[in-house]
Protein backbone atom coordinates (compact mmCIF):
# COMPACT_ATOMS: atom_id res chain seq x y z
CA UNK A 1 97.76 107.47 55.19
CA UNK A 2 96.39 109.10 58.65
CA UNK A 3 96.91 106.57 61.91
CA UNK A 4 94.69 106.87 63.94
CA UNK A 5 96.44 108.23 67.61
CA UNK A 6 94.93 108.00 71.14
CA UNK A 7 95.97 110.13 73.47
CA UNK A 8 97.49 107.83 76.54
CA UNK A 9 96.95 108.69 80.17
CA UNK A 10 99.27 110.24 82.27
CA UNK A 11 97.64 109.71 85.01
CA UNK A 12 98.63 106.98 88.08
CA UNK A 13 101.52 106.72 89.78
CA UNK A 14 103.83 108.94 88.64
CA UNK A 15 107.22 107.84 90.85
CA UNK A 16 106.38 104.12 89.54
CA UNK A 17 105.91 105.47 86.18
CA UNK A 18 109.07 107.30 86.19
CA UNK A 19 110.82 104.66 87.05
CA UNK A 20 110.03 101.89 84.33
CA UNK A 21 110.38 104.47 82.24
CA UNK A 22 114.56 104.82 83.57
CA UNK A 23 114.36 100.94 83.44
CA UNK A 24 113.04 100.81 79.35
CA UNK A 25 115.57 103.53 78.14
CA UNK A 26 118.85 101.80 80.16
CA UNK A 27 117.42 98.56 78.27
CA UNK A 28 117.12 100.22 74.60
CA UNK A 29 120.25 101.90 75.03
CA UNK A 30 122.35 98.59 75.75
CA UNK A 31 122.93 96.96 72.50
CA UNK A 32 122.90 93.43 74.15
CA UNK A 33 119.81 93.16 76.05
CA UNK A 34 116.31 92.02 75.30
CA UNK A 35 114.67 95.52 75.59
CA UNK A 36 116.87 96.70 73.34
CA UNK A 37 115.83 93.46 70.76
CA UNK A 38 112.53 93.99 71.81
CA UNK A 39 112.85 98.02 70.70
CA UNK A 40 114.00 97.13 67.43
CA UNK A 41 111.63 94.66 66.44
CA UNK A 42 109.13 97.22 67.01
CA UNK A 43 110.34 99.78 64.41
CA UNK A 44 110.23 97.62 61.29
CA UNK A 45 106.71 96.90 62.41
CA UNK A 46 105.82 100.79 61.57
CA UNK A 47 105.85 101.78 64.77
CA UNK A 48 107.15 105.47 65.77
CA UNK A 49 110.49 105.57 68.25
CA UNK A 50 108.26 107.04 70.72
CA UNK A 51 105.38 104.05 70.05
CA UNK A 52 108.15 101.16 69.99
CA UNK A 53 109.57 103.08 73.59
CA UNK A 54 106.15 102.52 75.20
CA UNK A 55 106.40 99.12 74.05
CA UNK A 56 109.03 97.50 76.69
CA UNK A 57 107.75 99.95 79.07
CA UNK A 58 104.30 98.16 79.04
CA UNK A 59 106.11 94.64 79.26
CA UNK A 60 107.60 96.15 82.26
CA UNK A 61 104.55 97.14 83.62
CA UNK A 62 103.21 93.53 83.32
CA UNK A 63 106.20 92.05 84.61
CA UNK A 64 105.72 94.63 87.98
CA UNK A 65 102.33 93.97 88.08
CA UNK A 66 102.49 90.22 88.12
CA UNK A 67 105.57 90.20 90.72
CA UNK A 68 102.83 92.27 93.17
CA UNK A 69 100.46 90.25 92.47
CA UNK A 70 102.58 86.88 93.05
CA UNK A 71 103.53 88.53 96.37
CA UNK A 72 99.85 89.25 97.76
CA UNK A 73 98.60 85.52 97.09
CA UNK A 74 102.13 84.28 98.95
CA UNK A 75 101.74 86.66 101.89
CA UNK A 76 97.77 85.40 101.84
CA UNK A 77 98.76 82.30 101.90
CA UNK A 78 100.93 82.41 104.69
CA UNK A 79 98.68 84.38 106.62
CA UNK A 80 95.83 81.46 105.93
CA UNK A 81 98.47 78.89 107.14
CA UNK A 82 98.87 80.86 110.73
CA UNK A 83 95.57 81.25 111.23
């Protein structure tokens, strides 16, 4: 049976990118931590090493992402309170 593959894009930031990407294969590679958990839980679910490597690599990207966010609201808000 064919799966049906989409080509992902590579485009964005590519230092930030590089990064979480450093970040998800440290985490696989420790046999203790929850990337690595995360990782294998993936497999047995039919995905592909490469496919179950994106996988913590997205989390990642949500954790960033929300941290950034978090940040602008709390440096809005402390700008609202000055003014």
């Amino acid at each position: 049976m064919r799966k049906a593959r989409h080509r992902l894009s590579r485009s964005g930031d590519r230092q930030l990118n590089s990064v979480l990407h450093t970040i998800a294969v440290v985490q696989i590679r420790m046999p203790n931590s929850p990337g690595h958990a995360y990782y294998q839980r993936k497999l047995p679910e039919g995905k592909t090493p490469k496919e179950a490597e994106r996988c913590p690599k997205r989390r990642l990207a949500d954790h960033v992402w929300c941290v950034m966010i978090a940040d602008e609201r709390q440096v809005k808000s402390l700008l609202d309170q000055a003014a």
